[in-house]
N, C-alpha and C. Protein backbone atom coordinates (compact mmCIF):
# COMPACT_ATOMS: atom_id res chain seq x y z
N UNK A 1 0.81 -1.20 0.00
CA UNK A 1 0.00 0.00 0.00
C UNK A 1 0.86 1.26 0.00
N UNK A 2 2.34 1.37 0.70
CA UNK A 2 2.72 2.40 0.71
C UNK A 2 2.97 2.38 -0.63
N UNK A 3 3.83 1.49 -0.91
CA UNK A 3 4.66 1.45 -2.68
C UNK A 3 3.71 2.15 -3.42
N UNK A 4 2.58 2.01 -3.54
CA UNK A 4 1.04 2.45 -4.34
C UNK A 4 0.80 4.19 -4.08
N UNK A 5 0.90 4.01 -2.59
CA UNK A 5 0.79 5.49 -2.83
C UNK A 5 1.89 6.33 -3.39
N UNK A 6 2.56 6.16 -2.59
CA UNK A 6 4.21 6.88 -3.17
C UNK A 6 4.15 6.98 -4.81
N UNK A 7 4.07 5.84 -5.40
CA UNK A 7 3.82 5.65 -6.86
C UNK A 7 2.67 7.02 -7.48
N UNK A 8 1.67 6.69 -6.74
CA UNK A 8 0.57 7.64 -7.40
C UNK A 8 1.19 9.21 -6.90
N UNK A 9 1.76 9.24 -5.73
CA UNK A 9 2.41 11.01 -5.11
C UNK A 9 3.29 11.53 -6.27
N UNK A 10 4.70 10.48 -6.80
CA UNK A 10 5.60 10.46 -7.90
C UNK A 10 5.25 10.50 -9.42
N UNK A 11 4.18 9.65 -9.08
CA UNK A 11 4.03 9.70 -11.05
C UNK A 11 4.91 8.69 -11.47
N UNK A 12 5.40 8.88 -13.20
CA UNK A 12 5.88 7.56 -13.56
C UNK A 12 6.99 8.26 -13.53
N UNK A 13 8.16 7.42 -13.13
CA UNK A 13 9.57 7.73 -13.39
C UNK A 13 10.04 7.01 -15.12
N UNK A 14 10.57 8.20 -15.88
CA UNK A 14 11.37 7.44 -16.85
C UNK A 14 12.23 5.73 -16.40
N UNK A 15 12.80 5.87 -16.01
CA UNK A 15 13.68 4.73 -15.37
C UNK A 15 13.92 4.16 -13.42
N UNK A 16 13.44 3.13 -13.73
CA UNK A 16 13.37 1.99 -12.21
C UNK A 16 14.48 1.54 -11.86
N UNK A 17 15.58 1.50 -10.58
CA UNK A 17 16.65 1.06 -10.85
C UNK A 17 16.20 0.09 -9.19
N UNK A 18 15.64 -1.56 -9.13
CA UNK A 18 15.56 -1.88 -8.38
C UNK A 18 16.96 -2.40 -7.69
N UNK A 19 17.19 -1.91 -6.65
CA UNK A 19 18.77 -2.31 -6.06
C UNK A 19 18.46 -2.58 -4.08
N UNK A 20 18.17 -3.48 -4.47
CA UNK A 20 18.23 -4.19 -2.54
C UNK A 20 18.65 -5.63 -2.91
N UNK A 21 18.90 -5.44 -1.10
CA UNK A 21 19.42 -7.06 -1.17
C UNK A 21 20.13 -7.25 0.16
N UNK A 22 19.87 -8.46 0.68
CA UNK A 22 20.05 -8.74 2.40
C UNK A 22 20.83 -10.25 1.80
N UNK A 23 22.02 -10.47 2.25
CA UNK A 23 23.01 -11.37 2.26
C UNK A 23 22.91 -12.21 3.50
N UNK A 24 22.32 -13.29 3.33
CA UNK A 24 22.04 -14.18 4.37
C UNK A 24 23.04 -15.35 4.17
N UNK A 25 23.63 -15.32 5.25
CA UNK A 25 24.99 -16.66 4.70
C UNK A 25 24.91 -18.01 5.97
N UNK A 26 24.70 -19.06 4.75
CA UNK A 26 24.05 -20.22 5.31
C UNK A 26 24.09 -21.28 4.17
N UNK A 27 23.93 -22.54 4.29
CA UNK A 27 23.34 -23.26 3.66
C UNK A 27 22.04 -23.28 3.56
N UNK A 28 21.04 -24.41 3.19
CA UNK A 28 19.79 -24.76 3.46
C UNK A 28 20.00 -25.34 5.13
N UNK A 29 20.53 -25.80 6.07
CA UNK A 29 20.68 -26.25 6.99
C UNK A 29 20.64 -25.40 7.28
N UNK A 30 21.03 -23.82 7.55
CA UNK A 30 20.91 -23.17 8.56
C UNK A 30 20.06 -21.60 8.07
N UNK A 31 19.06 -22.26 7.46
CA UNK A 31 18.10 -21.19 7.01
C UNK A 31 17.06 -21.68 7.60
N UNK A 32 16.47 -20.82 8.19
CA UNK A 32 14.71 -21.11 8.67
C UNK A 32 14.09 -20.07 8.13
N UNK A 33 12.49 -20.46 8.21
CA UNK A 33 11.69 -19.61 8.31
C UNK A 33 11.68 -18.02 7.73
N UNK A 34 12.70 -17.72 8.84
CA UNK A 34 12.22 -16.24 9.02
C UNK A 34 13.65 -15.63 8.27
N UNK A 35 14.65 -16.40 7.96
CA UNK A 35 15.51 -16.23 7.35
C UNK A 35 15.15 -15.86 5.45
N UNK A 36 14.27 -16.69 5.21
CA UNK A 36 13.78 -16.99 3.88
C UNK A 36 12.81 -16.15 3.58
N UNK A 37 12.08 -15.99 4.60
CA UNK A 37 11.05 -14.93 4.68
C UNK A 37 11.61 -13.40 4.26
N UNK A 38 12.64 -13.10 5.12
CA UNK A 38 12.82 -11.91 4.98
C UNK A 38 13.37 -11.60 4.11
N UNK A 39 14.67 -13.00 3.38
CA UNK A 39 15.06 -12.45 2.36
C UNK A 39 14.33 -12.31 1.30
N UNK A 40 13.01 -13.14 0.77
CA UNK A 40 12.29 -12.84 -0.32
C UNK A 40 11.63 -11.59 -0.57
N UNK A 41 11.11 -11.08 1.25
CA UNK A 41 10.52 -9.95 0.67
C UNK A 41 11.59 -8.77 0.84
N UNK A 42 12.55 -8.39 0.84
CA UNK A 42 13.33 -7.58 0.26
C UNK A 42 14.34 -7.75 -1.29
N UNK A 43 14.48 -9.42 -1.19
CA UNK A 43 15.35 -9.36 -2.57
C UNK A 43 14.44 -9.50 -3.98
N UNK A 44 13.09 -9.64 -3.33
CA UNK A 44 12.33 -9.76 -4.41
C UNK A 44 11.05 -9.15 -4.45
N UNK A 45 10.07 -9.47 -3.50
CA UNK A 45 8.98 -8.50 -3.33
C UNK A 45 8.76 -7.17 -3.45
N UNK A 46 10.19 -6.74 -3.06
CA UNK A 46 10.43 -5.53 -3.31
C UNK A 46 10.31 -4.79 -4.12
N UNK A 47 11.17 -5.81 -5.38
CA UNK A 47 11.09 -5.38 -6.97
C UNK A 47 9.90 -5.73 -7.34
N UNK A 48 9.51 -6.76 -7.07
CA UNK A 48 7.98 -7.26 -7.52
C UNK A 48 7.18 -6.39 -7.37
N UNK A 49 6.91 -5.55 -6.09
CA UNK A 49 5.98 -4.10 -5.49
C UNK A 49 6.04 -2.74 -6.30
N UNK A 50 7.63 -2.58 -6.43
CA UNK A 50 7.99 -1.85 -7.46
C UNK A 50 7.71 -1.57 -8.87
N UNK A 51 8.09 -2.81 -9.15
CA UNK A 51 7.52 -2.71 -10.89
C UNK A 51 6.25 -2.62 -10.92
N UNK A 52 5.55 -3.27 -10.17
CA UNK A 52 3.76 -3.23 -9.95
C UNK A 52 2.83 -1.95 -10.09
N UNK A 53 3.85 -1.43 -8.99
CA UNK A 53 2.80 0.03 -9.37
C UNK A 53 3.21 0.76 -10.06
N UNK A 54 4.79 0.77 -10.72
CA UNK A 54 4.66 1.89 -11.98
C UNK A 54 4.15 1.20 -13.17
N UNK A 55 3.88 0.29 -13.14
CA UNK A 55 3.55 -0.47 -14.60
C UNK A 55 2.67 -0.15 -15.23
N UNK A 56 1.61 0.56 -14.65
CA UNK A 56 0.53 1.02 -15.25
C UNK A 56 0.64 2.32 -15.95
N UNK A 57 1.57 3.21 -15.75
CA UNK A 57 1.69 4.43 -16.11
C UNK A 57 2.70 4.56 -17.02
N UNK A 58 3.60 3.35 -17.22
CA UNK A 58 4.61 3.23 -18.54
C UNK A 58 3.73 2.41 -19.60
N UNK A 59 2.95 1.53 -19.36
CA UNK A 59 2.10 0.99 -20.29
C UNK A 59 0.87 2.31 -20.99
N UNK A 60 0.36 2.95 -20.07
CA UNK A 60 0.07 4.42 -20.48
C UNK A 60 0.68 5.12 -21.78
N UNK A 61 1.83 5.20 -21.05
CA UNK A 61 2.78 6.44 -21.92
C UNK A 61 3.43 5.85 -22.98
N UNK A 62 3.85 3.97 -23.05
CA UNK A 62 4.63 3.55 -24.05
C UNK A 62 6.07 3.00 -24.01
N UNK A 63 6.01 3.35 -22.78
CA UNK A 63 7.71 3.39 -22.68
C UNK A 63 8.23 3.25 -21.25
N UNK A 64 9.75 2.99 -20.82
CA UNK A 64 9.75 2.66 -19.51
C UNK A 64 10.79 1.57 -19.41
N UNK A 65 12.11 1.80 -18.39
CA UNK A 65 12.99 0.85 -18.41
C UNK A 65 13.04 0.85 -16.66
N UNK A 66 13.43 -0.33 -16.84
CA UNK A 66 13.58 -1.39 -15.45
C UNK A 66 14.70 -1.91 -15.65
N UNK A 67 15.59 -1.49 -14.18
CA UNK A 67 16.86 -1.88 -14.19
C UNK A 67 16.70 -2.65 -12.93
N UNK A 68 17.18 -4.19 -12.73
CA UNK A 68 16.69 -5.32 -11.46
C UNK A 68 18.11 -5.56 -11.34
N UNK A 69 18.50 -5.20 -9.72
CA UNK A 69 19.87 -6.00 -9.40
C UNK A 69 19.87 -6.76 -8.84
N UNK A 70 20.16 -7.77 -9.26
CA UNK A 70 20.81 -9.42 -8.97
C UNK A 70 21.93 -9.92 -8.54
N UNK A 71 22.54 -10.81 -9.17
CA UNK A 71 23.73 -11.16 -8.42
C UNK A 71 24.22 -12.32 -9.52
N UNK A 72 25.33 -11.92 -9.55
CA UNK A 72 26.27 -13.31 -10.11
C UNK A 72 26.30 -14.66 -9.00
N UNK A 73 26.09 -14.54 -7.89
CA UNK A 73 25.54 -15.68 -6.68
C UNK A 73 23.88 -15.93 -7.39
N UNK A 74 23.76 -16.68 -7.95
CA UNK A 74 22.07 -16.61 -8.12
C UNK A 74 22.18 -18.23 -9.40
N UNK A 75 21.16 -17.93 -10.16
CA UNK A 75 21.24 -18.98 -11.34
C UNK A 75 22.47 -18.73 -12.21
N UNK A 76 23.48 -17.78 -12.02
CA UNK A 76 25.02 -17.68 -13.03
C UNK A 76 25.77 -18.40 -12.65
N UNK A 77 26.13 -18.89 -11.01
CA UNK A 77 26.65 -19.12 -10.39
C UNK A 77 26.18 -19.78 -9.10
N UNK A 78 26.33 -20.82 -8.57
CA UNK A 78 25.95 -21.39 -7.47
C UNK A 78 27.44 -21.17 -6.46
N UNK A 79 27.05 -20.31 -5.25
CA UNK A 79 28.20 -19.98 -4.24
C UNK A 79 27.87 -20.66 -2.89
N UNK A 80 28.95 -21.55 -2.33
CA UNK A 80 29.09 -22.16 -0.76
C UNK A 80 28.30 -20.97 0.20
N UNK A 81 27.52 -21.40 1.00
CA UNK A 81 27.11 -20.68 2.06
C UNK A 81 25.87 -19.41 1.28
N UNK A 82 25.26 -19.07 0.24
CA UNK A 82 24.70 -18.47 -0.02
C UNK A 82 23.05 -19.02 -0.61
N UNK A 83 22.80 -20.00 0.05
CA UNK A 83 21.33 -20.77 -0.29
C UNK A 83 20.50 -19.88 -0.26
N UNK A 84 19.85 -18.83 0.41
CA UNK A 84 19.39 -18.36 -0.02
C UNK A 84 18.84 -17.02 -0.80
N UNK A 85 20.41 -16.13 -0.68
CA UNK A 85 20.63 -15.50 -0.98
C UNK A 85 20.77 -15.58 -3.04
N UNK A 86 21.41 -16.78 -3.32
CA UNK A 86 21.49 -16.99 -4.44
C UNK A 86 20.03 -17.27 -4.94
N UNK A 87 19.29 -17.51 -4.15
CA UNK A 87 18.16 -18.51 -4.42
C UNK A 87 16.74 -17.14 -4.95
N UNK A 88 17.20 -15.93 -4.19
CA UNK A 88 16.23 -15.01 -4.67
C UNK A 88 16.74 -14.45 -5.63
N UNK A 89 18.40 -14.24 -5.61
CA UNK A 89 18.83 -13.12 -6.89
C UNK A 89 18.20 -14.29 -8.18
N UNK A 90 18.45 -15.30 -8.32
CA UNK A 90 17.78 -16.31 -9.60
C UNK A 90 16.40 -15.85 -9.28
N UNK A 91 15.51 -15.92 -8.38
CA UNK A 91 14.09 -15.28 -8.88
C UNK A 91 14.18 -13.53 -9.26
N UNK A 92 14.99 -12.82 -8.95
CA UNK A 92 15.13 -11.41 -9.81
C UNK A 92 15.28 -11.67 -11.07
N UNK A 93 16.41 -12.31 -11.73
CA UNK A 93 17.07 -12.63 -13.09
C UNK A 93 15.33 -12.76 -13.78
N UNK A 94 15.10 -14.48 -13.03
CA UNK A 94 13.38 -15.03 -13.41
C UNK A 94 12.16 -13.98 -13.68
N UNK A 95 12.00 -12.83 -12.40
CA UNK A 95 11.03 -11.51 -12.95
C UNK A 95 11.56 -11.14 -14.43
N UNK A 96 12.93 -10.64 -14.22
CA UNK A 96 13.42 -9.62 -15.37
C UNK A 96 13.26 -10.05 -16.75
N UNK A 97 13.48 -11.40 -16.94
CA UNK A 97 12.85 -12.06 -18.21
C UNK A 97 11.38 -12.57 -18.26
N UNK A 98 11.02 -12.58 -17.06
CA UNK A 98 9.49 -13.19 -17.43
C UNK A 98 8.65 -11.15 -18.06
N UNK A 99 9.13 -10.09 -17.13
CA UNK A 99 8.47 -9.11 -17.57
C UNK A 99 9.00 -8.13 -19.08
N UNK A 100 10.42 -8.38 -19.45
CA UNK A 100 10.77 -8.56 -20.51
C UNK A 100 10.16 -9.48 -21.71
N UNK A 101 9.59 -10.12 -21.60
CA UNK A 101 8.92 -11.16 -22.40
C UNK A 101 7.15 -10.71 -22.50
N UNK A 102 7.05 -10.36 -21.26
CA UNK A 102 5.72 -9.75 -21.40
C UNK A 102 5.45 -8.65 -21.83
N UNK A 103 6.47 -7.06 -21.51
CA UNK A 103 6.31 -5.92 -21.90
C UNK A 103 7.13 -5.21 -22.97
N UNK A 104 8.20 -5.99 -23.82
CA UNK A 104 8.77 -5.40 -24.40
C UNK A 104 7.79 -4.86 -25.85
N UNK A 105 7.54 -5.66 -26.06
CA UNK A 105 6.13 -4.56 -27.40
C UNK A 105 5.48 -3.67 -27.16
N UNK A 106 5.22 -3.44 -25.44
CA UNK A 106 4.73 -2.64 -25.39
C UNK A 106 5.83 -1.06 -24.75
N UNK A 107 6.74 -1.45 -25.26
CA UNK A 107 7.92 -0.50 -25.08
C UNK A 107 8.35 -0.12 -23.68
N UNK A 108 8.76 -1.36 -22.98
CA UNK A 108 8.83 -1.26 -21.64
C UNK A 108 10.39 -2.04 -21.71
N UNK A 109 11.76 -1.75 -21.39
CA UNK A 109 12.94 -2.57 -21.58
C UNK A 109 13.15 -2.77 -19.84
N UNK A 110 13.65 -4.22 -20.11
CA UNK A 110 13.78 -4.59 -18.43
C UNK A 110 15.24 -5.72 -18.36
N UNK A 111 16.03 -5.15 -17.95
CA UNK A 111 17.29 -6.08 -17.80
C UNK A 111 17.53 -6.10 -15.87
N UNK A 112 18.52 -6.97 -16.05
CA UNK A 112 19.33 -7.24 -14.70
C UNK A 112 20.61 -7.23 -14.71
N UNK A 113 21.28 -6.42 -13.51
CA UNK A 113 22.64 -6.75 -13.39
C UNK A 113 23.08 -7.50 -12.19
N UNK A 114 23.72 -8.42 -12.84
CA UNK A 114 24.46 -9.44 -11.98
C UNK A 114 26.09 -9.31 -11.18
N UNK A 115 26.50 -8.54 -10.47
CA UNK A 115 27.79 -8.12 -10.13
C UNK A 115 28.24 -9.56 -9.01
N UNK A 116 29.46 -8.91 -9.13
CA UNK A 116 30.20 -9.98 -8.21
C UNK A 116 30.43 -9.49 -6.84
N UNK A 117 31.65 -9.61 -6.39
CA UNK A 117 31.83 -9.41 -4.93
C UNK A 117 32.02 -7.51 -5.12
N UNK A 118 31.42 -6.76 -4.97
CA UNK A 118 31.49 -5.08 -4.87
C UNK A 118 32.63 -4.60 -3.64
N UNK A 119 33.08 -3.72 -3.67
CA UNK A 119 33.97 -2.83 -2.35
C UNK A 119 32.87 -2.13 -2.03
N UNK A 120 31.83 -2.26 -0.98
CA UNK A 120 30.54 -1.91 -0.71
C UNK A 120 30.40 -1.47 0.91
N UNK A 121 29.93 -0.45 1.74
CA UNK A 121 29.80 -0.39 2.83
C UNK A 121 29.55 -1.61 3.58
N UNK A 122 28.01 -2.15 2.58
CA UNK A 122 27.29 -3.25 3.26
C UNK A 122 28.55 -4.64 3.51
N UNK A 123 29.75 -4.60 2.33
CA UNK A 123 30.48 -5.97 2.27
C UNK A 123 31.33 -5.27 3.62
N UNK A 124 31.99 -4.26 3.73
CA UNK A 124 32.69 -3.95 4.77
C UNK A 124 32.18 -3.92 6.13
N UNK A 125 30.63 -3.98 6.01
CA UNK A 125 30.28 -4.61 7.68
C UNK A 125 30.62 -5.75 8.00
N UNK A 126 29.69 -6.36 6.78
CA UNK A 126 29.88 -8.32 6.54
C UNK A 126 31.53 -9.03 7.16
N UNK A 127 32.45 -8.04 6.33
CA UNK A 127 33.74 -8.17 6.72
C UNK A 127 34.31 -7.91 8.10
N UNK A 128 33.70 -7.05 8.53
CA UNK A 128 34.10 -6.40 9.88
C UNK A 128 33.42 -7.88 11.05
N UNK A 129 32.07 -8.33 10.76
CA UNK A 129 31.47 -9.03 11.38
C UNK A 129 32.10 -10.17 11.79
N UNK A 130 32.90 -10.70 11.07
CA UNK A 130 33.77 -12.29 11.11
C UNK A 130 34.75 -12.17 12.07
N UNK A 131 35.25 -10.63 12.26
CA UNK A 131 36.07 -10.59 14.02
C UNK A 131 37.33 -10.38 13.11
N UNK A 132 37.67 -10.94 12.00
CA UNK A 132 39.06 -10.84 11.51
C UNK A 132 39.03 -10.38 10.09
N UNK A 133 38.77 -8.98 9.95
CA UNK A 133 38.67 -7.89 8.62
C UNK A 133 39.42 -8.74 7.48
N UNK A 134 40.41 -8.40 7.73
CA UNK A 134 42.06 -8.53 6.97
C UNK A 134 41.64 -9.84 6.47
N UNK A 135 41.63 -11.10 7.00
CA UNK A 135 41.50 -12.25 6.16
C UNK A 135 40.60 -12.43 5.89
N UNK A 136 38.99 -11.81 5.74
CA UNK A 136 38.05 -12.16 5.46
C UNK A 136 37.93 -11.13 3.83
N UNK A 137 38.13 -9.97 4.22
CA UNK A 137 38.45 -9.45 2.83
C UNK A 137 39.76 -10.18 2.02
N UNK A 138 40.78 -11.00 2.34
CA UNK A 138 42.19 -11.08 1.36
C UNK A 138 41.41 -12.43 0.55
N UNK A 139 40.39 -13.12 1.76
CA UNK A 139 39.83 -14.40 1.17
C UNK A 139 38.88 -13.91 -0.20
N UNK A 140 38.03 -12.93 -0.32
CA UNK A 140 36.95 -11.92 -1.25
C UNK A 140 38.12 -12.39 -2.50
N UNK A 141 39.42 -11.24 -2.09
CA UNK A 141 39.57 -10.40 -2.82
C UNK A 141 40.73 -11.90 -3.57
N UNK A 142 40.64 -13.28 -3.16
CA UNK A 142 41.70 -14.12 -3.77
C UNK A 142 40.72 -14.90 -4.81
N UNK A 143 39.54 -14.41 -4.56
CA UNK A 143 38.80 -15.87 -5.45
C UNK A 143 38.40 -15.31 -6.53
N UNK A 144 38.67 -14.14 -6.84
CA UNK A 144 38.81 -12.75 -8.03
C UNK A 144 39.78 -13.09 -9.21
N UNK A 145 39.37 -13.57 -10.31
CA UNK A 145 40.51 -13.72 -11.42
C UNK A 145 41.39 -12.25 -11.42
N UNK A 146 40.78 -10.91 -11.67
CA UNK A 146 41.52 -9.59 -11.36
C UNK A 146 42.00 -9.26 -10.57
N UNK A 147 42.01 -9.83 -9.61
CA UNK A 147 42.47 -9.80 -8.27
C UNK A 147 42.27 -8.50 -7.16
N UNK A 148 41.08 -8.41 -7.54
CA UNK A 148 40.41 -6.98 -7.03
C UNK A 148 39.04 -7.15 -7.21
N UNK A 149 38.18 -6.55 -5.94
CA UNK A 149 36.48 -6.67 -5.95
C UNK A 149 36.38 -5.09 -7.19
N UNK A 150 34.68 -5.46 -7.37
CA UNK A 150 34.45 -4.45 -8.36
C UNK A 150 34.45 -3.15 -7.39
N UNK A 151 34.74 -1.83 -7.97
CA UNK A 151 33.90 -0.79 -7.51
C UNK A 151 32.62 -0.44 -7.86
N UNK A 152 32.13 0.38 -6.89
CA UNK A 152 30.67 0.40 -6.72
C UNK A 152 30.35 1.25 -8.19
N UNK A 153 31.56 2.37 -8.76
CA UNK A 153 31.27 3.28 -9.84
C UNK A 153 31.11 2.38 -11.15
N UNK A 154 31.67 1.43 -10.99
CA UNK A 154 31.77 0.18 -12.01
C UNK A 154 30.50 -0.32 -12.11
N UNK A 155 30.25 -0.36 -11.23
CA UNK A 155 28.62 -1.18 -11.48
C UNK A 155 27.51 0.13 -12.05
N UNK A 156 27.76 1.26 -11.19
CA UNK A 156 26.96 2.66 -11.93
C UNK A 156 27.25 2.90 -13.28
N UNK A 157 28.72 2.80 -13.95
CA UNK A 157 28.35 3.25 -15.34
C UNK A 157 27.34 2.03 -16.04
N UNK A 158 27.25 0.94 -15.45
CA UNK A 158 26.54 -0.15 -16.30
C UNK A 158 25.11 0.25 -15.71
N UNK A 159 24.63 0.71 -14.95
CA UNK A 159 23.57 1.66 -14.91
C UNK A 159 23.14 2.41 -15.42
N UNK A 160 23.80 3.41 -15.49
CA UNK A 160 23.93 4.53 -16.68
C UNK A 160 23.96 3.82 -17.96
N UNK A 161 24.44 3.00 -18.73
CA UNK A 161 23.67 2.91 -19.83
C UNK A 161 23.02 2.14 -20.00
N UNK A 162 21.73 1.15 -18.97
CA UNK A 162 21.35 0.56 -19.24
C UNK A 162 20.08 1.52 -19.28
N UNK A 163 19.98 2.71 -18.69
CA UNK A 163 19.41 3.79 -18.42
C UNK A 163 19.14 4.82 -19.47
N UNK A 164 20.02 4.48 -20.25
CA UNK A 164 20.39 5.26 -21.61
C UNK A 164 19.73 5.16 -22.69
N UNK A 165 19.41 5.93 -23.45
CA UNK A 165 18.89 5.56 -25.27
C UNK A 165 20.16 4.76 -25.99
N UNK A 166 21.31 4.77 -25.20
CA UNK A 166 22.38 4.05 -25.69
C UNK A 166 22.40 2.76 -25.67
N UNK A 167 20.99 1.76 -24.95
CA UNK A 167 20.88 0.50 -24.79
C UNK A 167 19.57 0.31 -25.43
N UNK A 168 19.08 1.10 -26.25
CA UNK A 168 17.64 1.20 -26.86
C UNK A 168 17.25 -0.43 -27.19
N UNK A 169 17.77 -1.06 -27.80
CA UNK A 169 17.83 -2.06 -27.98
C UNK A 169 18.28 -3.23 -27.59
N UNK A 170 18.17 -3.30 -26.08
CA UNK A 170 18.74 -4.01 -25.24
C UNK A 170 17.42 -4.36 -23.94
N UNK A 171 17.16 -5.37 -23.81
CA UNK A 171 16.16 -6.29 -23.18
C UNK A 171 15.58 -7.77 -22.69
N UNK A 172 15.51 -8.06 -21.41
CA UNK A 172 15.74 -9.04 -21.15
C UNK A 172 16.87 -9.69 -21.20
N UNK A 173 17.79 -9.16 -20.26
CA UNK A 173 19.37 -9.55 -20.87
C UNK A 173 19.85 -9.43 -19.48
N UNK A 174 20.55 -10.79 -18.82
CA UNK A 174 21.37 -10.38 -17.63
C UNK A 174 22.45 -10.17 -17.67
N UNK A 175 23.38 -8.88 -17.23
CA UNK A 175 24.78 -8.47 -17.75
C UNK A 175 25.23 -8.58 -16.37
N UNK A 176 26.42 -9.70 -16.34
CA UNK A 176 27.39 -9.99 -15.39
C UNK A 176 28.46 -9.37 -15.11
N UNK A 177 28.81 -8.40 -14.62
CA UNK A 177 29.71 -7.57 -14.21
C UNK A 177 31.05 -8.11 -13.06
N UNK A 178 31.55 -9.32 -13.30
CA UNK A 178 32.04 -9.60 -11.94
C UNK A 178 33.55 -10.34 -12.05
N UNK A 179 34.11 -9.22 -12.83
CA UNK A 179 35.39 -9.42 -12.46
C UNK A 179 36.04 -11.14 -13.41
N UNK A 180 35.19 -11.89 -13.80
CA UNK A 180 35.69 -12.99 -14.31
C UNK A 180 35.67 -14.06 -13.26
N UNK A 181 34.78 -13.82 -12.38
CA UNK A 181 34.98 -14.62 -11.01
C UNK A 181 33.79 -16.30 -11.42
N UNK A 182 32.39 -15.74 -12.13
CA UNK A 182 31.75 -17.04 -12.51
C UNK A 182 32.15 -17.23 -13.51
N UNK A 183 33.08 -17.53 -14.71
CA UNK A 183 33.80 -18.42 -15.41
C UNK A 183 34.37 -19.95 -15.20
């Protein structure tokens, strides 16, 4: 209900850039409930809520791009300890082509980006959390063919033109940004 109103206060935005995501690290053994719960409705409901209520007002006007962030942890890549974290970014990828498939005639472009391990506030808590910074980032930063996590500006210019008339023709397409790490 809020998403709805906010939507109707805003109007339609040219461009959607859905970007959340809660990193739950576990197997299936040590996911419950409320673990799964919460991650769906932020790594996905979210976007799901999102696209929902502007959809009506780009189908209106003709036009309308949706940018869904995902994860190279998801259906690109299957990662140790990320069950269900991987398990929603593959249902983002799953929206982005199921609504790509549905709205592109009607001039609506909807991709996903899939990044790898980012130099991110959120990874530098994660890191901080394990008690031992230093080897928990050298471990990130060794399983990196470049031998370096992405920067966060790295992932924005692939924003920027997915955002662009410079990708006019670009839809339903997940672009993996991650360093060469799922190869």
């Amino acid at each position: 209900d809020q998403i709805d109103a906010a939507a109707r206060r805003v109007g339609t935005p040219d461009i959607l850039f859905n970007c959340s995501g809660f990193v739950h690290a576990g197997t299936i053994m040590e996911t419950d409930d409320k673990a799964w719960d919460f991650s769906f409705d932020l790594n996905v409901k979210a976007h799901f809520h999102m696209m929902k209520a502007f959809m009506p007002g780009w189908l209106a006007r003709g036009s309308g791009v949706i940018i869904n962030m995902a994860s190279a942890a998801s259906s690109i890549k299957g990662v140790p300890n990320r069950f269900v974290y991987g398990t929603t970014k593959a249902a983002v990828i799953g929206m982005t082509k199921a609504l790509a498939a549905d709205f592109t005639s009607k001039g609506i472009r909807v991709n996903a980006i899939c990044p790898g391990t980012v130099d991110s506030p959120s990874l530098t808590e994660r890191l901080k959390a394990t008690g031992d910074y230093e080897a928990a980032k050298s471990a990130f930063i060794s399983r990196q063919p470049m031998g370096r996590m992405a920067r966060a500006d790295e992932i924005g210019m692939l924003v920027v033109y997915l955002a662009s008339d410079e990708s006019a023709f670009v839809t339903g397409q997940t672009f993996v940004i991650d360093g060469g790490w799922s190869l």
